[in-house]
Protein backbone atom coordinates (compact mmCIF):
# COMPACT_ATOMS: atom_id res chain seq x y z
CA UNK A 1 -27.10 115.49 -28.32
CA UNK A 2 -30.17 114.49 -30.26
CA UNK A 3 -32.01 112.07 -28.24
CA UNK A 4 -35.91 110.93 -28.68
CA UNK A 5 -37.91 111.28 -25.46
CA UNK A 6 -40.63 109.24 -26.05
CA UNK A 7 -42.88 110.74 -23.06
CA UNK A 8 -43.04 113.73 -24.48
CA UNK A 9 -43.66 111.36 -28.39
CA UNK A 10 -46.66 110.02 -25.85
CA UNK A 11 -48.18 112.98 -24.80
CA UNK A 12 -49.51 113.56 -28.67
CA UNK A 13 -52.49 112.26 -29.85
CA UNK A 14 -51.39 108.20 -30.84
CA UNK A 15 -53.69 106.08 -33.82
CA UNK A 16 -54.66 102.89 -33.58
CA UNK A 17 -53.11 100.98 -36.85
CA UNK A 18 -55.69 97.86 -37.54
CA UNK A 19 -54.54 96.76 -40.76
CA UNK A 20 -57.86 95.49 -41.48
CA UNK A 21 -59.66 98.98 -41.74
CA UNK A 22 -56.62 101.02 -42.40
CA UNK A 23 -55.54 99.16 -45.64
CA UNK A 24 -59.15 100.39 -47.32
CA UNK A 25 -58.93 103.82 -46.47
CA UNK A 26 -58.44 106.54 -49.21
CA UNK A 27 -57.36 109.02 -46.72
CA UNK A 28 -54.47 107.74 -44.21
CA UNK A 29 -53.83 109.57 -40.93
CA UNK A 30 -51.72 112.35 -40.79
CA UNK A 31 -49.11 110.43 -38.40
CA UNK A 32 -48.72 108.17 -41.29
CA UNK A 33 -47.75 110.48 -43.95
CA UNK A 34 -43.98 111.20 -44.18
CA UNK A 35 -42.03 114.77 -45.15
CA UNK A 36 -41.68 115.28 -48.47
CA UNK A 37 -38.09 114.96 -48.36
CA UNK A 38 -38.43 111.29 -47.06
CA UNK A 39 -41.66 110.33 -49.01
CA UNK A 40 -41.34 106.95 -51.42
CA UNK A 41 -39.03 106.95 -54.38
CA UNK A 42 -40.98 105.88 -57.73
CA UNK A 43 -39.25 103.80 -60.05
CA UNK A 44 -36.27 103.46 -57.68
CA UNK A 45 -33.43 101.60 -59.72
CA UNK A 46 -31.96 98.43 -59.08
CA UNK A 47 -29.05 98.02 -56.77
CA UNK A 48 -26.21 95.72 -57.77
CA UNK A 49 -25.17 93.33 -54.92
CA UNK A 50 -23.07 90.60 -55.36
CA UNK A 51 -24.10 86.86 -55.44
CA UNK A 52 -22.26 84.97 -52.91
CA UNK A 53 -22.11 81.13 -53.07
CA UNK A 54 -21.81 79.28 -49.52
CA UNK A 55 -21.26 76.13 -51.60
CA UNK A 56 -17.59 76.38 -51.17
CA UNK A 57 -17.72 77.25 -47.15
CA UNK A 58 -20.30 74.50 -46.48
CA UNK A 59 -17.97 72.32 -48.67
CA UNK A 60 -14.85 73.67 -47.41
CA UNK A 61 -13.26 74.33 -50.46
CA UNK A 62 -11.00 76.96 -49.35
CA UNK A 63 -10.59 78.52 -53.05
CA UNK A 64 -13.96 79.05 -53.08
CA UNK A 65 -14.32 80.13 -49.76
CA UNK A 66 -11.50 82.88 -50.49
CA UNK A 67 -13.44 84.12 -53.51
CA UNK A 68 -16.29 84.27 -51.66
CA UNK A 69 -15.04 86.54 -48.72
CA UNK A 70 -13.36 88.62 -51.21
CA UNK A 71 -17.04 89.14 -52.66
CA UNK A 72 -18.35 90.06 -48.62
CA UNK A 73 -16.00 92.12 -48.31
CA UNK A 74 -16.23 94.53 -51.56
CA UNK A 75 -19.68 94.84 -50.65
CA UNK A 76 -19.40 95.64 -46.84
CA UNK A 77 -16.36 98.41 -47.74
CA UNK A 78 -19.53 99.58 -50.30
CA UNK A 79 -22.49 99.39 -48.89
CA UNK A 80 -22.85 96.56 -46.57
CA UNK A 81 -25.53 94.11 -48.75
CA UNK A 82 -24.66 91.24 -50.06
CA UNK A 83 -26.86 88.21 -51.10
CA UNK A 84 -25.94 84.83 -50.06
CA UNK A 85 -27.23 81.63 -52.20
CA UNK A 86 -26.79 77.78 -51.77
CA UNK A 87 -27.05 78.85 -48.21
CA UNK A 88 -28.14 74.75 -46.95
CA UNK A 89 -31.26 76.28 -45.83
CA UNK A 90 -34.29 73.76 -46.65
CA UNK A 91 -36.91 75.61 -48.94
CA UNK A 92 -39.61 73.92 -47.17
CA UNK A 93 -38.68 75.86 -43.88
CA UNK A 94 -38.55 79.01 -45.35
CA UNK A 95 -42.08 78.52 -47.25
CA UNK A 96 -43.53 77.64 -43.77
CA UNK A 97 -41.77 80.59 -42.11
CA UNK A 98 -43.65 82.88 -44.92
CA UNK A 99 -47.26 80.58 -44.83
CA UNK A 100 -47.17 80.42 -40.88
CA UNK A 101 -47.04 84.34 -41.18
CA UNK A 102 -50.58 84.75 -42.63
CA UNK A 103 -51.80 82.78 -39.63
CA UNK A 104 -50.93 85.55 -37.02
CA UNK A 105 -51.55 88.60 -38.75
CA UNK A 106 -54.70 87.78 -40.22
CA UNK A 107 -55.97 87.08 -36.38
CA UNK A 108 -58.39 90.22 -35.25
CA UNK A 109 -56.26 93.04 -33.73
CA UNK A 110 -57.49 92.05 -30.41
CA UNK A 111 -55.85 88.33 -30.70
CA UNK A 112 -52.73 90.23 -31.64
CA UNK A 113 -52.54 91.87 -28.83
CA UNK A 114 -51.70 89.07 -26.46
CA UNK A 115 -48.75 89.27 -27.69
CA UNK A 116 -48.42 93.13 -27.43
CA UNK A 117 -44.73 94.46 -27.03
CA UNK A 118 -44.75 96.08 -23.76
CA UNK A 119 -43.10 99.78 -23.87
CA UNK A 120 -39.39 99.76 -23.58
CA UNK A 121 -38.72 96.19 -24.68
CA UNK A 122 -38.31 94.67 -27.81
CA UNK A 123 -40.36 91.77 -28.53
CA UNK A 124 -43.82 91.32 -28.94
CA UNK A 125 -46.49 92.45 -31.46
CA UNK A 126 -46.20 95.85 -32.33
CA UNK A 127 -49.19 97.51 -34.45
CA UNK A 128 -46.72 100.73 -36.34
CA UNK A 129 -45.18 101.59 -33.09
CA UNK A 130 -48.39 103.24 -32.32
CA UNK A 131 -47.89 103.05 -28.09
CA UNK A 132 -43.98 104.61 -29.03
CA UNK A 133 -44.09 107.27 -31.39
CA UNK A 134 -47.02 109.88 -33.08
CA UNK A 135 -45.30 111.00 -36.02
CA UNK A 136 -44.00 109.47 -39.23
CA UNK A 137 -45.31 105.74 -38.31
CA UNK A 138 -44.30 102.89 -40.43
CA UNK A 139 -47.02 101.22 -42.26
CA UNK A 140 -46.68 97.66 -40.62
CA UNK A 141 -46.97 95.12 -38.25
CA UNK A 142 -44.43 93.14 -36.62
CA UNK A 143 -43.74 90.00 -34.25
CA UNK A 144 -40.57 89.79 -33.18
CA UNK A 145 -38.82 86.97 -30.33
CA UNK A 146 -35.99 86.12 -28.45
CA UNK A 147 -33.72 83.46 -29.73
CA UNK A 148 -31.16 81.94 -27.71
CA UNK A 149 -28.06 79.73 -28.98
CA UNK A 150 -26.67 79.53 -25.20
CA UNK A 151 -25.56 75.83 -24.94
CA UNK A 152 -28.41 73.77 -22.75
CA UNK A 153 -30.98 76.66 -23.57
CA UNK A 154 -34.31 76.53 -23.31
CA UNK A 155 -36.30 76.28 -26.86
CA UNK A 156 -37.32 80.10 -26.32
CA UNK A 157 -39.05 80.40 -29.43
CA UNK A 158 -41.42 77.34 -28.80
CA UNK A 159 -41.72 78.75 -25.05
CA UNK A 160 -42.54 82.33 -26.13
CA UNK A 161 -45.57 81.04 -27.95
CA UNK A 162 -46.62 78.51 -25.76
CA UNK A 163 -47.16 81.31 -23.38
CA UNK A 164 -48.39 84.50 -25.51
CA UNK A 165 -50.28 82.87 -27.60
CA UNK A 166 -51.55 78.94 -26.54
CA UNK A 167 -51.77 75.65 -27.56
CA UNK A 168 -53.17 76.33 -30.74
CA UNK A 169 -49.47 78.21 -31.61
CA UNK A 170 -47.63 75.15 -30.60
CA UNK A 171 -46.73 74.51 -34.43
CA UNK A 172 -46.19 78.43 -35.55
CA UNK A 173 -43.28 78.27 -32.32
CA UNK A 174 -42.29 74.76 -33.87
CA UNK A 175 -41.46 76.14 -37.21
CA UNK A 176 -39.86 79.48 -36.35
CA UNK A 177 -37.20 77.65 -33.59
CA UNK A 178 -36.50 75.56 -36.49
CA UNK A 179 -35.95 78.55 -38.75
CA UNK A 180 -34.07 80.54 -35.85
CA UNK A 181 -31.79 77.70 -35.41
CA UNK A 182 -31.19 77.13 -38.99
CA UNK A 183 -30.23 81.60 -39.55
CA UNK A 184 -28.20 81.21 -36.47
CA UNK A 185 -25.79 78.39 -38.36
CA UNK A 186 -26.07 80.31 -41.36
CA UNK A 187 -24.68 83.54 -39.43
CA UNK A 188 -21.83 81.82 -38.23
CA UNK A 189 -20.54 80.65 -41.78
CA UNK A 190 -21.15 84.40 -42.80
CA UNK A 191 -19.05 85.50 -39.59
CA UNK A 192 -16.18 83.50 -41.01
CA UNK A 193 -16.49 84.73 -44.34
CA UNK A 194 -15.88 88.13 -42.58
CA UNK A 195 -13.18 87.25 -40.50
CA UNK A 196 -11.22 85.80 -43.24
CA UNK A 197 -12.50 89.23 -45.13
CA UNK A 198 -11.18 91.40 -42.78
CA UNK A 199 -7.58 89.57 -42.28
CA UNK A 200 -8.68 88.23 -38.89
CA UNK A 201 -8.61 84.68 -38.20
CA UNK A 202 -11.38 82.34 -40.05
CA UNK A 203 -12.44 81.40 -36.25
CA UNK A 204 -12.65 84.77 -34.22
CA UNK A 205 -16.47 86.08 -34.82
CA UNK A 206 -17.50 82.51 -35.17
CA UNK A 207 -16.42 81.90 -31.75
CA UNK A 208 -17.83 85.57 -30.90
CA UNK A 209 -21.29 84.64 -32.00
CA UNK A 210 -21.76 80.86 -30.82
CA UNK A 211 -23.71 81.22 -28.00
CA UNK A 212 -25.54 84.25 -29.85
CA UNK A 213 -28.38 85.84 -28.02
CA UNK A 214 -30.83 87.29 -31.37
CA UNK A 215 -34.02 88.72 -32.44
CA UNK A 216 -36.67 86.92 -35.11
CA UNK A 217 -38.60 89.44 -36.55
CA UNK A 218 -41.91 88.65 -38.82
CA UNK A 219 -42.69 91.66 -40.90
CA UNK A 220 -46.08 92.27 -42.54
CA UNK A 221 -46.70 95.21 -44.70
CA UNK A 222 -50.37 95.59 -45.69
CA UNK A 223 -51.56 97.45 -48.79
CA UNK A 224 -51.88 101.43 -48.49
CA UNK A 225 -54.07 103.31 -51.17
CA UNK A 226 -51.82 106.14 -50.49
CA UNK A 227 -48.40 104.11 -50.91
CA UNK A 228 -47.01 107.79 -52.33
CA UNK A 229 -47.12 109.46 -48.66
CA UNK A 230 -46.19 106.65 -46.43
CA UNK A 231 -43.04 104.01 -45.96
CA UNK A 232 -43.35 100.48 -44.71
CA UNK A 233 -40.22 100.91 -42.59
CA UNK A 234 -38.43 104.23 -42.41
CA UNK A 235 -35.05 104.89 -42.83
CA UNK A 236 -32.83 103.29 -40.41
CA UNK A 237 -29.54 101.45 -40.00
CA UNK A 238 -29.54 98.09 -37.92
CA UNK A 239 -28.28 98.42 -34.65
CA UNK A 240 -27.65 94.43 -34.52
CA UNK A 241 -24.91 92.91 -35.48
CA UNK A 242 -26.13 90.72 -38.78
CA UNK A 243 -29.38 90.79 -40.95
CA UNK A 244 -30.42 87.62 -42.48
CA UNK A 245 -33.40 88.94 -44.73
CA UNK A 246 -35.82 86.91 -46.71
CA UNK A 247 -38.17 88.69 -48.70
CA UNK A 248 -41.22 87.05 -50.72
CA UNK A 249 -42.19 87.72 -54.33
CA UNK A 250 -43.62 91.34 -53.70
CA UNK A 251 -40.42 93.40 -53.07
CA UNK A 252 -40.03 96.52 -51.69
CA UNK A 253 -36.68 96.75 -49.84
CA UNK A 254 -34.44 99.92 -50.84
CA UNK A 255 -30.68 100.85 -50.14
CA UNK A 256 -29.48 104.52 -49.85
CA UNK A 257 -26.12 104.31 -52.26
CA UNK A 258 -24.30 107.09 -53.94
CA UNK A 259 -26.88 109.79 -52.46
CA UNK A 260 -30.14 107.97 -53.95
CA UNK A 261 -32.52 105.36 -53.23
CA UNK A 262 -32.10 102.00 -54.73
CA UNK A 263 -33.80 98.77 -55.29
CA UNK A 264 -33.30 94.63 -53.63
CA UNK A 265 -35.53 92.95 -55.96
CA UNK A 266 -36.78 89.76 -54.45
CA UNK A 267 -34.79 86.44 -55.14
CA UNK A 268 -36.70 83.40 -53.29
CA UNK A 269 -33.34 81.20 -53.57
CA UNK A 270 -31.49 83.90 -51.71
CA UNK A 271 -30.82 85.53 -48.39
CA UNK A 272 -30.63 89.62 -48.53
CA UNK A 273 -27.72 90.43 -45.86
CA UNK A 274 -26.45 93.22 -43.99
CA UNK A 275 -24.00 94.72 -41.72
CA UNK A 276 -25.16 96.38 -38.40
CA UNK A 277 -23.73 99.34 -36.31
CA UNK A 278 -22.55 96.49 -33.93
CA UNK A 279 -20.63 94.81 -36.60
CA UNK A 280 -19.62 98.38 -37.53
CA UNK A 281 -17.82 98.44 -34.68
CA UNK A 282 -16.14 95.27 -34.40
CA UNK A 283 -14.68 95.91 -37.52
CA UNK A 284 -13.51 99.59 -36.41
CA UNK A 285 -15.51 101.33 -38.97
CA UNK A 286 -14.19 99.48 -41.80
CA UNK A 287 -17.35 97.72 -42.75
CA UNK A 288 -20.52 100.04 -43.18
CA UNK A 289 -23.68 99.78 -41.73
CA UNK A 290 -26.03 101.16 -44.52
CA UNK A 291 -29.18 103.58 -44.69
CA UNK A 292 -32.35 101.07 -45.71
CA UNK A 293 -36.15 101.43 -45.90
CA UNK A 294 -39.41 99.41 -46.89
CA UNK A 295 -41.87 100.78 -49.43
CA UNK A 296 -45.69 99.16 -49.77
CA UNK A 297 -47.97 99.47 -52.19
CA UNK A 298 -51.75 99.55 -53.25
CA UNK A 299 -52.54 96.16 -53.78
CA UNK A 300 -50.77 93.26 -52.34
CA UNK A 301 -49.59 92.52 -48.70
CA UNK A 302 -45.97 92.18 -48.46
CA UNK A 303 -44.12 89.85 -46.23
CA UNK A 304 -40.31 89.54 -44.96
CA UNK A 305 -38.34 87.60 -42.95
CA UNK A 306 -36.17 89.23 -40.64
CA UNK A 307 -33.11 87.53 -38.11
CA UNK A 308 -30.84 90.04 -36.35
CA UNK A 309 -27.65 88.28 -35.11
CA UNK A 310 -27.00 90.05 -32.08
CA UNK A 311 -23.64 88.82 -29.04
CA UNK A 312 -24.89 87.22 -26.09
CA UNK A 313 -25.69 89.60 -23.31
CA UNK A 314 -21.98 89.75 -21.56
CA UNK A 315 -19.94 89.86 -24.90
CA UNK A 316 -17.74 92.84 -24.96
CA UNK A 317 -18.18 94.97 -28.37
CA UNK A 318 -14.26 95.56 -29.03
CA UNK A 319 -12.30 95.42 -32.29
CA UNK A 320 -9.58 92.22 -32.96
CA UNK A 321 -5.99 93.80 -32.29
CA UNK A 322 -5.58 93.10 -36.04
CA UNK A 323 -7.86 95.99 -36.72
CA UNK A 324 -6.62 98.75 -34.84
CA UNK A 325 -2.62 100.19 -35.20
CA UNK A 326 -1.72 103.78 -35.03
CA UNK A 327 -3.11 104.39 -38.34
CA UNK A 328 -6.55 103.09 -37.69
CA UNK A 329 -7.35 104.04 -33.98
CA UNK A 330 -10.26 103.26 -32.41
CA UNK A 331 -13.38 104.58 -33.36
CA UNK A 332 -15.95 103.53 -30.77
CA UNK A 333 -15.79 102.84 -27.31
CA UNK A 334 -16.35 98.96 -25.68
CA UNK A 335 -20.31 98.43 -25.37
CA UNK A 336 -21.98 95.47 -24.50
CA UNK A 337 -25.14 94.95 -27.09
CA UNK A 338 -27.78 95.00 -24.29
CA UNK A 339 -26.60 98.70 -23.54
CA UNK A 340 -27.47 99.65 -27.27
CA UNK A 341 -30.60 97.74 -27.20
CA UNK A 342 -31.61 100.01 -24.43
CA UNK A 343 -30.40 103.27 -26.05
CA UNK A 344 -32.32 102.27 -29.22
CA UNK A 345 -35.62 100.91 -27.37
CA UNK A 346 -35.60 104.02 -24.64
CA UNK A 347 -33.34 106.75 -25.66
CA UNK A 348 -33.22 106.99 -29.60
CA UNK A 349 -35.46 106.44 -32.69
CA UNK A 350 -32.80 104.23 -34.54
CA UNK A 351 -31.23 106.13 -37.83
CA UNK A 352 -28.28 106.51 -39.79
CA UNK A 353 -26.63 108.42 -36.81
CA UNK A 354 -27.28 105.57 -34.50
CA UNK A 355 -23.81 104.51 -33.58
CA UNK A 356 -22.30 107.91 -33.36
CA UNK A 357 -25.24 108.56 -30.58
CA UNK A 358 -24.70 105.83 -28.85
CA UNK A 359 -21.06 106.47 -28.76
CA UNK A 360 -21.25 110.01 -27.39
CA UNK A 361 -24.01 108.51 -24.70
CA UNK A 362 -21.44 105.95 -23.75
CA UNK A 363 -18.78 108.82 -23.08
CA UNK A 364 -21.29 111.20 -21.27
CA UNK A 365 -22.46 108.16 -19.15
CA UNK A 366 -19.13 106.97 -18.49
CA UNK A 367 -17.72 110.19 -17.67
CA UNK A 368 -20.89 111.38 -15.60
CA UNK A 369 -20.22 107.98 -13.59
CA UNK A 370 -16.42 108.71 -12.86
């Protein structure tokens, strides 16, 4: 089995990535420059994904809401994107969730780092995934946070802030547990779109979901005057369950479909969503988790939204009875999502193989422990 051991990743020679002085530079480091066979796509063409209108759910209209889970559906049998509009998310949130950006990421590197992502875990500020791996680094920063739905919770995003970064953040963690909460609602109506998609009650990964336990990422992608050697994000499936993206005017998201690389263009009155390996296996492999990347380019910083929907900690991964018989066995073994978090932060450099990794890890742990 195929697994990363990022000790050994460590033992190479790692780069600092300060966006500041890298996004000038003519020449890029070597660890930033991909294989040919993986470099950027030019002119990559555009990807048909359906519209979906959330009108009808938020109004429940059930004709509409039928229509509309027969348009998830086609897509997730396809390719697993979607995009979702008249969503009931305030424009004014999202705007602040892109302008509040700008006020992190523009900080010097060494104000970034309070928030540093320690090694192993997954949130905190995270310069290319410089301290994790040497080779083929993405050309990007991230922030990424806990948010918890648990009923009674603490506000963790407004905490997390309060504590990384100070007073003077108190408003950045405002916003952002506003926009957590508000993806988190939105998730739930998509949940039941699947359900009712996948012939399983409107209700069961709703209910599944409530007290979700999910990831905020902030994406920043500065320019690169070699934008022909490098990717913004490699390719990778999700390993979470749901992917609420919201991209800003600059674009550079691309699918893998039909053996070729294809385009998302931006949409500002529309969410970009996707199916994870965990949703993968809920559904028994009937809904794909899809091969994605991020390109950049020469000129113009490009920013993205990012909420994973993940279960809370002690949900058992398992298909509905509806979706396995003897002609559709299972697939995957039961998993709890913390014990993929920890192959994919420890164990694995997260790829289109992901879930069938993890699965044979599962087995040899299981069977090693019997």
């Amino acid at each position: 089995m195929a697994i990363v051991c990022n000790t050994n990743e460590l033992e190479k020679k790692t780069v600092v990535f300060d966006a500041k002085f890298l996004r000038h530079q003519s020449n890029i480091p070597q660890q930033f420059v991909w294989p040919d066979d993986e470099k950027p796509t030019v002119n990559a063409p555009e990807l048909k994904v359906p519209l979906v209108d959330l009108a009808g759910i938020l109004s429940g209209d059930p004709v509409a809401t039928m229509e509309a889970s027969k348009l998830v559906g086609e897509a997730c049998q396809e390719h697993g994107f979607f995009l979702v509009v008249n969503h009931g998310v305030d424009q004014k949130l999202i705007d602040d969730a892109h302008r509040y950006m700008d006020s992190f990421f523009e900080l010097p590197l060494s104000d970034k780092q309070k928030a540093q992502r320690k090694m192993g875990e997954h949130c905190g500020y995270a310069s290319s995934f410089t301290g994790r791996f040497s080779s083929k680094l993405p050309w990007k920063e991230t922030l990424s946070f806990r948010y918890s739905a648990q009923e009674n919770s603490e506000k963790h995003v407004e905490a997390y802030f309060d504590k990384t970064m100070g007073e003077s953040f108190s408003e950045f963690g405002k916003v952002y547990q506003e926009y957590c909460e508000s993806m988190s609602s939105l998730s739930l109506g998509i949940m039941e779109l699947l359900g009712i998609s996948l012939g399983v009650s409107k209700g069961h990964f709703r209910e599944f979901f409530e007290e979700n336990d999910s990831i905020m990422r902030l994406n920043y992608y500065p320019p690169c005057q070699k934008p022909d050697l490098t990717l913004g994000t490699g390719p990778h499936c999700d390993p979470t369950s749901l992917t609420i993206l919201h991209q800003d005017h600059v674009g550079g998201l691309q699918v893998f479909v039909d053996n070729e690389w294809r385009l998302i263009s931006p949409n500002s009155q529309a969410f970009v969503v996707n199916i994870g390996d965990t949703f993968m296996a809920l559904s028994n492999g009937k809904y794909k988790s899809c091969l994605h990347r991020a390109v950049v380019n020469s000129e113009t910083t490009r920013k993205s939204l990012a909420f994973f929907l993940c279960p809370k900690s002690d949900k058992m991964v398992t298909p509905p009875k509806q979706l396995v018989d003897d002609l559709n066995p299972r697939i995957y073994p039961d998993f709890t999502w913390p014990m993929l978090l920890e192959f994919t932060q420890k164990h694995y450099r997260a790829d289109m193989n992901t879930l069938e990794m993890f699965s044979d890890w599962v087995q040899q742990r299981n069977f090693c422990s019997s």
